[in-house]
PDB file of N, CA and C in Angstrom:
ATOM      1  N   UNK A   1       0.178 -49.561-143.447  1.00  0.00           N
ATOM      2  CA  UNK A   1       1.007 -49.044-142.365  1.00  0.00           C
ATOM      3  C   UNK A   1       0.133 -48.793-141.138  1.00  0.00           C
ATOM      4  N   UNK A   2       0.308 -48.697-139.948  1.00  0.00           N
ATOM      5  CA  UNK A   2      -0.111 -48.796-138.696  1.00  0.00           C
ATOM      6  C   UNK A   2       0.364 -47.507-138.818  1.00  0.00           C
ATOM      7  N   UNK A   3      -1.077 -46.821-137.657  1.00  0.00           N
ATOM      8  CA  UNK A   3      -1.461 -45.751-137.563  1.00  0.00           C
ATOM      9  C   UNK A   3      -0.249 -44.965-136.795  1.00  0.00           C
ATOM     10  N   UNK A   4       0.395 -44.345-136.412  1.00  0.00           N
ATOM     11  CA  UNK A   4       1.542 -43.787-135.238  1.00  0.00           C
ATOM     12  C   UNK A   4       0.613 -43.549-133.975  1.00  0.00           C
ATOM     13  N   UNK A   5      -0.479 -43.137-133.892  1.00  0.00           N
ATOM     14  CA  UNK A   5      -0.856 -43.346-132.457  1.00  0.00           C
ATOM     15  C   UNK A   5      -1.046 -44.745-131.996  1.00  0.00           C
ATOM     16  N   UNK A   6      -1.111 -45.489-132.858  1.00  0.00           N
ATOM     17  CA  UNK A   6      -1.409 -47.174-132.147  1.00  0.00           C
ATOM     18  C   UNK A   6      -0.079 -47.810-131.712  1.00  0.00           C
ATOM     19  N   UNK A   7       0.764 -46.989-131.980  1.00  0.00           N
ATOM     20  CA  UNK A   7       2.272 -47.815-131.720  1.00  0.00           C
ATOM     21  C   UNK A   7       2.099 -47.451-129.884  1.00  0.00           C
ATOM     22  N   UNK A   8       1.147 -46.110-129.102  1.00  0.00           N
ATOM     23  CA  UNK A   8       1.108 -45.520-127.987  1.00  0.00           C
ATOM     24  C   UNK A   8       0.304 -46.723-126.851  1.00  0.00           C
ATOM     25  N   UNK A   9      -0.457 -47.588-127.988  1.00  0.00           N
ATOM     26  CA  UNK A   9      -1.501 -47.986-126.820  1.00  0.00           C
ATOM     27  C   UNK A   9      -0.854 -49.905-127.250  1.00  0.00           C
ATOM     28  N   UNK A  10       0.148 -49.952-128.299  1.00  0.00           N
ATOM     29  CA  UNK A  10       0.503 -51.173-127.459  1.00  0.00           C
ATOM     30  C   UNK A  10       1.573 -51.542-126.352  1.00  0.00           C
ATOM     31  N   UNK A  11       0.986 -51.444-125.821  1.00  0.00           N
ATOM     32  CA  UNK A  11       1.525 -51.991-124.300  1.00  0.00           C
ATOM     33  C   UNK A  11       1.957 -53.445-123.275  1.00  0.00           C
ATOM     34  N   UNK A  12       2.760 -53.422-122.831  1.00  0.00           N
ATOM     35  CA  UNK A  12       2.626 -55.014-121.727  1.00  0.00           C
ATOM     36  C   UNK A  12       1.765 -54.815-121.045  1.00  0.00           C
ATOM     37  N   UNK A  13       1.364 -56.060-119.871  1.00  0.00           N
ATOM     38  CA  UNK A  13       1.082 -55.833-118.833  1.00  0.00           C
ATOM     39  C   UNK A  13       1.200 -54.882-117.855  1.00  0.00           C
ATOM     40  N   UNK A  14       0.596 -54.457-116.601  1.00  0.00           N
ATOM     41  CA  UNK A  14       0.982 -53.328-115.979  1.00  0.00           C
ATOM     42  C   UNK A  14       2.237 -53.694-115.334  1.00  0.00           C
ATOM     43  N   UNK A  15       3.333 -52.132-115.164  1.00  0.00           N
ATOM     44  CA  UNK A  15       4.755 -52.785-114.757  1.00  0.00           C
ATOM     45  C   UNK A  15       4.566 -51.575-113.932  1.00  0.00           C
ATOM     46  N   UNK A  16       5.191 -51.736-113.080  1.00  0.00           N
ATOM     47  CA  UNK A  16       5.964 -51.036-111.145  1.00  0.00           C
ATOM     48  C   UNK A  16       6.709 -49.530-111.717  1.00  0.00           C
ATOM     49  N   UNK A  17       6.669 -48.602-111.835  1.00  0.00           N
ATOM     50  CA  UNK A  17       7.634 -47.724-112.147  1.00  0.00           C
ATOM     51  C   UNK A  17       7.498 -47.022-110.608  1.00  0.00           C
ATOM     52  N   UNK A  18       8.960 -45.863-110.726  1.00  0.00           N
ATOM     53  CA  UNK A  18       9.191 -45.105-109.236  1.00  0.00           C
ATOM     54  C   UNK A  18       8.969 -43.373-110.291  1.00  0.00           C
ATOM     55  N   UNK A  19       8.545 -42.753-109.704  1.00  0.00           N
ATOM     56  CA  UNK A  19       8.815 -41.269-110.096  1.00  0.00           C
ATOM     57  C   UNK A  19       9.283 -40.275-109.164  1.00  0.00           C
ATOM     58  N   UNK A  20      10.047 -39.709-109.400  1.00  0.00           N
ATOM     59  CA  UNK A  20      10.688 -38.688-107.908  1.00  0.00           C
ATOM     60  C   UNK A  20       9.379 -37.367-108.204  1.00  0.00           C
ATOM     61  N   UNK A  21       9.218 -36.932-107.223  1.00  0.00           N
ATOM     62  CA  UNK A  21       8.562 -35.298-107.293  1.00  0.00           C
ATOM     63  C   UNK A  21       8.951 -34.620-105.786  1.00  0.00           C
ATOM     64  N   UNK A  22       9.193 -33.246-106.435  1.00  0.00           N
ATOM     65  CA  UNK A  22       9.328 -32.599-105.170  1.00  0.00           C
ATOM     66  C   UNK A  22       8.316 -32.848-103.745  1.00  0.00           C
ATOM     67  N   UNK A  23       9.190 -32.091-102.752  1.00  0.00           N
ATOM     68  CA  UNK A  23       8.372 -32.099-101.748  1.00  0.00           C
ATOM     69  C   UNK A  23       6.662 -31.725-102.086  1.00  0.00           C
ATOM     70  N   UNK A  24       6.839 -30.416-102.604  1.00  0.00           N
ATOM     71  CA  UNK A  24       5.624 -29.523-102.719  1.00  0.00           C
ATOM     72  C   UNK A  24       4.560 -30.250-103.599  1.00  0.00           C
ATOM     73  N   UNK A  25       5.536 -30.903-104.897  1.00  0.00           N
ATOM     74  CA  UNK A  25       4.639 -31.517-105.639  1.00  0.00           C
ATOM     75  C   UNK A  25       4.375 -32.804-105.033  1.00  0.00           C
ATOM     76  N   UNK A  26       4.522 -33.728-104.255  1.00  0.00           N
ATOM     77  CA  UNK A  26       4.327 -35.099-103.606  1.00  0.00           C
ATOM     78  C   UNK A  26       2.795 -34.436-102.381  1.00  0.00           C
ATOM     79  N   UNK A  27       2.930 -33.247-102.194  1.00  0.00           N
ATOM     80  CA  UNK A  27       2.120 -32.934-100.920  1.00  0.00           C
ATOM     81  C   UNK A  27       0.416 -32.414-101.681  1.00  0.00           C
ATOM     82  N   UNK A  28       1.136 -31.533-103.096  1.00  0.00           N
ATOM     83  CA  UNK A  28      -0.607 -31.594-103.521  1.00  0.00           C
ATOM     84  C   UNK A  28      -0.430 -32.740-104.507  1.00  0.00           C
ATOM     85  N   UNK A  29      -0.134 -33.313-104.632  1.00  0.00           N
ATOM     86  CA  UNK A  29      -0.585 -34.980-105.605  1.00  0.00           C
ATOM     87  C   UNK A  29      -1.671 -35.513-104.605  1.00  0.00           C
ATOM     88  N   UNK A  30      -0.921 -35.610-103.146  1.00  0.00           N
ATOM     89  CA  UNK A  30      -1.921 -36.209-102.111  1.00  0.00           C
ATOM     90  C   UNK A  30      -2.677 -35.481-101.722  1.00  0.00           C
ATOM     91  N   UNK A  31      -2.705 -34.262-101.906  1.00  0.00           N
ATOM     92  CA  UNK A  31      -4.059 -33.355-101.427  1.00  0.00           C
ATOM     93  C   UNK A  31      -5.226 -33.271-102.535  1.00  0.00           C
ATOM     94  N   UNK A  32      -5.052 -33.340-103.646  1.00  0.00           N
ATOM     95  CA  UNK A  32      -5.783 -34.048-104.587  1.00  0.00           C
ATOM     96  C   UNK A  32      -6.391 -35.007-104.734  1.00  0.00           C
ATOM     97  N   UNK A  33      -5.264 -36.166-104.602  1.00  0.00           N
ATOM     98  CA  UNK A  33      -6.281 -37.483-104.157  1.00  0.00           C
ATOM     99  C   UNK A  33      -7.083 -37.576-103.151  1.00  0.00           C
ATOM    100  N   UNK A  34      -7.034 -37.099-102.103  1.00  0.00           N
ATOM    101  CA  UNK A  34      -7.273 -36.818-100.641  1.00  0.00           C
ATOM    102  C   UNK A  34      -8.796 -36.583-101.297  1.00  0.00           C
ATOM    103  N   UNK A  35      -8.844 -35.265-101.828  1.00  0.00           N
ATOM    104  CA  UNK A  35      -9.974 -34.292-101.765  1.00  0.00           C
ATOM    105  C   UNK A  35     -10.944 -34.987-102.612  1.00  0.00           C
ATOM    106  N   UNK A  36     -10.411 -35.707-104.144  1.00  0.00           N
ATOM    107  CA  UNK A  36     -11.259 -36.827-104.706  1.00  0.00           C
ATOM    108  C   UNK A  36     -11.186 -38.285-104.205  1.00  0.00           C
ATOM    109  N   UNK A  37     -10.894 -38.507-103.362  1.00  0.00           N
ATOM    110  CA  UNK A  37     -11.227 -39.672-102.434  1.00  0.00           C
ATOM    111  C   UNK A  37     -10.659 -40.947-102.911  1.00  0.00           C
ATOM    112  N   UNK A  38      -9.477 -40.778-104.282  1.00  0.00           N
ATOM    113  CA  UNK A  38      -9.156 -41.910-104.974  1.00  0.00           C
ATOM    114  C   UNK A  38      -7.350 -41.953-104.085  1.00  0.00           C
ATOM    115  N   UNK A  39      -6.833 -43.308-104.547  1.00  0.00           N
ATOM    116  CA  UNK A  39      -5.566 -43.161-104.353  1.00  0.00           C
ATOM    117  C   UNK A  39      -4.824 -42.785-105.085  1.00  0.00           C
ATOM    118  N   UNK A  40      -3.211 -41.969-104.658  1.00  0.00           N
ATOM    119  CA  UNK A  40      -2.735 -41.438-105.621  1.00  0.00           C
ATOM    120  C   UNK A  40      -2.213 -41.708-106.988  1.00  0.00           C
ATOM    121  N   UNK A  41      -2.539 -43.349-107.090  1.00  0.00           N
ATOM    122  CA  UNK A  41      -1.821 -44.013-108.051  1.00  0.00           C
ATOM    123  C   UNK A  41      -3.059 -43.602-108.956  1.00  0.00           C
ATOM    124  N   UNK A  42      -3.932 -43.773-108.842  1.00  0.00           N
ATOM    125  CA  UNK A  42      -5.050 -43.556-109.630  1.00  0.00           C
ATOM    126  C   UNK A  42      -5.154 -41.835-110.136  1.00  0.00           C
ATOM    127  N   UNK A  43      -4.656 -41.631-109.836  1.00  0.00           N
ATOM    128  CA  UNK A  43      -4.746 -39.951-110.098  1.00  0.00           C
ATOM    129  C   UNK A  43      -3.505 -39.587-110.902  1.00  0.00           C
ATOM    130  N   UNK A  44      -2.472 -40.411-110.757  1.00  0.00           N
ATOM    131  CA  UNK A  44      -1.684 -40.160-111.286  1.00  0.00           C
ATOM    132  C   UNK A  44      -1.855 -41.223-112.695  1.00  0.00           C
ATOM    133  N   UNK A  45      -2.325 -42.214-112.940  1.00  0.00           N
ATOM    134  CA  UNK A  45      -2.702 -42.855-113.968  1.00  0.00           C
ATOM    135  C   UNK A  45      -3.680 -41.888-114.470  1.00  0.00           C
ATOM    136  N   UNK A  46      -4.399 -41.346-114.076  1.00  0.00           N
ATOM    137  CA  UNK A  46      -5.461 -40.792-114.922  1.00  0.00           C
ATOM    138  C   UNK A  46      -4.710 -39.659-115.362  1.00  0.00           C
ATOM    139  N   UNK A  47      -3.664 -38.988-114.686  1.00  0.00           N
ATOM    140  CA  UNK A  47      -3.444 -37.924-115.806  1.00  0.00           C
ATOM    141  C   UNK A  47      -2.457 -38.214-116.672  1.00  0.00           C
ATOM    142  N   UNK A  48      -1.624 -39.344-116.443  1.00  0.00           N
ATOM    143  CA  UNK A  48      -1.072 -40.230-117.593  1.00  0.00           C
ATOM    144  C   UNK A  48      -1.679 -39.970-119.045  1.00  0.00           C
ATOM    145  N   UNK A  49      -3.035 -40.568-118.634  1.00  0.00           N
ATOM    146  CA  UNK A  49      -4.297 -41.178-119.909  1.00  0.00           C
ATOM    147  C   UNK A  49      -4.167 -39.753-120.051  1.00  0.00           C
ATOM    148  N   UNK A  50      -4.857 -39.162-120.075  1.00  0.00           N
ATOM    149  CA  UNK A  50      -4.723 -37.885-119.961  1.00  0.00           C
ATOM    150  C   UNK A  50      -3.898 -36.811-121.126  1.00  0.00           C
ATOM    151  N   UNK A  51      -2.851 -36.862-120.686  1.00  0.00           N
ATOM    152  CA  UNK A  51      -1.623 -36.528-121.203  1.00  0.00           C
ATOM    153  C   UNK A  51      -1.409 -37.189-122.390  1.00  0.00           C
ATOM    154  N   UNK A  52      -1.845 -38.743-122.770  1.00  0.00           N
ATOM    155  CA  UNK A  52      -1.369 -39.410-123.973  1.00  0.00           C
ATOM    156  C   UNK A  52      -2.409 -39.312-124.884  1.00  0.00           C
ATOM    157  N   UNK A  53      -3.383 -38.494-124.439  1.00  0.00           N
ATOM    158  CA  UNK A  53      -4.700 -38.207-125.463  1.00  0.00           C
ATOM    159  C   UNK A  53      -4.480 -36.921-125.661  1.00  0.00           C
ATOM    160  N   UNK A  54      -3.675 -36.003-125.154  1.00  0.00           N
ATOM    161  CA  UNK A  54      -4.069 -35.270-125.798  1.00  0.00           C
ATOM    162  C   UNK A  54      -3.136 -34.962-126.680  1.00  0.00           C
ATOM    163  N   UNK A  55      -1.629 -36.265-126.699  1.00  0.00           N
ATOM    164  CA  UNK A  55      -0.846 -36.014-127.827  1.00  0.00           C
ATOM    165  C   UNK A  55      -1.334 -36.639-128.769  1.00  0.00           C
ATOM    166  N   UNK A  56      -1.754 -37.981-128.919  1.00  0.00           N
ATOM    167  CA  UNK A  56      -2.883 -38.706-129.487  1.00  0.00           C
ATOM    168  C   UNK A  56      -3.294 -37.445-130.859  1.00  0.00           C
ATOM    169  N   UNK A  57      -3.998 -36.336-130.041  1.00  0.00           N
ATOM    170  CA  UNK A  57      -4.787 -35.653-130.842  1.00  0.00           C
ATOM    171  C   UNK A  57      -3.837 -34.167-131.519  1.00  0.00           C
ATOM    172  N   UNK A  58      -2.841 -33.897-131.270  1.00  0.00           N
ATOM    173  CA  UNK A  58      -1.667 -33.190-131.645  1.00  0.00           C
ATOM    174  C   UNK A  58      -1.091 -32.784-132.996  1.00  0.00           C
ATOM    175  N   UNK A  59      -1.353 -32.551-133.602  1.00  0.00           N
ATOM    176  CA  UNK A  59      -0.467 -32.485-135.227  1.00  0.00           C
ATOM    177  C   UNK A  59       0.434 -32.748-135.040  1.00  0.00           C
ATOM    178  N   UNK A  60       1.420 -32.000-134.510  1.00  0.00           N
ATOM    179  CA  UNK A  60       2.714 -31.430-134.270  1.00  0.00           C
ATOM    180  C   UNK A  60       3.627 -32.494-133.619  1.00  0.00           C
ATOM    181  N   UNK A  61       2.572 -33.653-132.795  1.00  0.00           N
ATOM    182  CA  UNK A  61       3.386 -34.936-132.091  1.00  0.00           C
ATOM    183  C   UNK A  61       3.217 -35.830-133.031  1.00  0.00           C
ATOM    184  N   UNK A  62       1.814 -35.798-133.395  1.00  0.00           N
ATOM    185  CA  UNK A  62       2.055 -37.065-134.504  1.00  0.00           C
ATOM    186  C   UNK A  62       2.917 -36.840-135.664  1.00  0.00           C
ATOM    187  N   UNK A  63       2.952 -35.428-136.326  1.00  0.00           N
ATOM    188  CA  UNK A  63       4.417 -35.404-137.034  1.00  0.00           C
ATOM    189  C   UNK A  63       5.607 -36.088-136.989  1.00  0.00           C
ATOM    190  N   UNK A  64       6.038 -35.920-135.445  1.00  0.00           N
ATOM    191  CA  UNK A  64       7.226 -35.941-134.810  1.00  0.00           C
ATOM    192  C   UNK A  64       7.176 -37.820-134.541  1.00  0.00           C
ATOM    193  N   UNK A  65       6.119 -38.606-133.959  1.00  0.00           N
ATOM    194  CA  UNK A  65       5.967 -39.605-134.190  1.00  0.00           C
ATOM    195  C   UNK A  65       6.475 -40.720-135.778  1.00  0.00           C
ATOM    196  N   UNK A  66       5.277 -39.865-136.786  1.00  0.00           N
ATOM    197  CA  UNK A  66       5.724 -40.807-137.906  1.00  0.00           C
ATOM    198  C   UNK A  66       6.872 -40.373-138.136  1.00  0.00           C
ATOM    199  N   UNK A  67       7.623 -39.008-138.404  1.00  0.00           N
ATOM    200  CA  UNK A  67       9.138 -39.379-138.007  1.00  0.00           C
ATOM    201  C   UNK A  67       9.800 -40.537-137.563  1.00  0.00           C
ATOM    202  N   UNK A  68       9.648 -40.726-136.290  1.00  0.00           N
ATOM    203  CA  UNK A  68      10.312 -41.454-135.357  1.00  0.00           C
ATOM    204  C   UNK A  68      10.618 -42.840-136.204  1.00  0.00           C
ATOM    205  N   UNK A  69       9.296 -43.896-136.769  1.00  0.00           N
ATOM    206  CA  UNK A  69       8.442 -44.493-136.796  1.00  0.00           C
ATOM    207  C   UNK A  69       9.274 -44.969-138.400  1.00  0.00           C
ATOM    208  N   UNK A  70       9.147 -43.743-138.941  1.00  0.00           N
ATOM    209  CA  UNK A  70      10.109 -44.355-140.507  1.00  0.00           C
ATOM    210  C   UNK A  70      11.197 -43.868-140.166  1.00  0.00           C
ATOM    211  N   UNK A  71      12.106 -43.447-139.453  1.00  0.00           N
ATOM    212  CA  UNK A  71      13.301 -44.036-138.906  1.00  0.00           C
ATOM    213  C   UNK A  71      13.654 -44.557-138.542  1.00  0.00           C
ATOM    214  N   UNK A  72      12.950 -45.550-137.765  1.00  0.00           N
ATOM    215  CA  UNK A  72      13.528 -46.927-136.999  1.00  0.00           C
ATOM    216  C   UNK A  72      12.925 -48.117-138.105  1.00  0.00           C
ATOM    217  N   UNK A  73      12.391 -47.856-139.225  1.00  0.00           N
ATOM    218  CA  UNK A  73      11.742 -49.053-140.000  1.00  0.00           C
ATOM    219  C   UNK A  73      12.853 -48.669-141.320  1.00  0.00           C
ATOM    220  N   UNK A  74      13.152 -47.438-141.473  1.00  0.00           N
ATOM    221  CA  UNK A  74      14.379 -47.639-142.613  1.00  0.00           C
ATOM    222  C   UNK A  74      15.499 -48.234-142.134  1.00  0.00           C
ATOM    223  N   UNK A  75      15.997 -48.175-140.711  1.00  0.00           N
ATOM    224  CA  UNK A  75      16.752 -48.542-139.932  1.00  0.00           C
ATOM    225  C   UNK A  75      16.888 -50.228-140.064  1.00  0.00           C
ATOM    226  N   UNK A  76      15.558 -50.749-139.522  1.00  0.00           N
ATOM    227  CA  UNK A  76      15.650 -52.126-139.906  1.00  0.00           C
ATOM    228  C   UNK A  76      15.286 -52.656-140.844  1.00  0.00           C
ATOM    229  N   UNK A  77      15.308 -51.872-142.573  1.00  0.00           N
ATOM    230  CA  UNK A  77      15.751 -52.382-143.232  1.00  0.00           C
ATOM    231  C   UNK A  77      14.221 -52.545-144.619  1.00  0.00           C
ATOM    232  N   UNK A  78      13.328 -51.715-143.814  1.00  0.00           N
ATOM    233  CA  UNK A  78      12.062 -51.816-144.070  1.00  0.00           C
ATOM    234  C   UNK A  78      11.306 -50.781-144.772  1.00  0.00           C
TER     235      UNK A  78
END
């Protein structure tokens, strides 16, 4: 069986998404990037990565994962 965090890192190619954020939050996203000199896409990818490591490392998500994981494989039949 494949690990439940590896189901996280297969991925497509990179794809275009939109995210809404408030005013306040759109103004320090860019004051952040600003201040580390990167663009905001990059800052916002990094706390992506970020964020998926540290469910990655989680009990409580990966629980909730292999859940997921043998429900959709009893589902199809597996």
């Amino acid at each position: 069986m494949i690990p439940p965090w590896q189901f996280l890192g297969m991925m497509k190619p990179a794809k275009a998404m939109t995210v809404r954020l408030s005013a306040d939050q759109a103004e320090a996203l860019e004051t952040v990037a600003t201040v580390e000199g990167q663009a905001v896409s990059e800052v916002i990818r990094a706390a992506i990565a970020e964020h998926i490591e540290t469910r990655k490392k989680d009990p409580t998500f990966q629980d909730s994962l292999k859940d997921r994981i043998d429900r959709a494989q009893r589902l199809l039949g597996g």
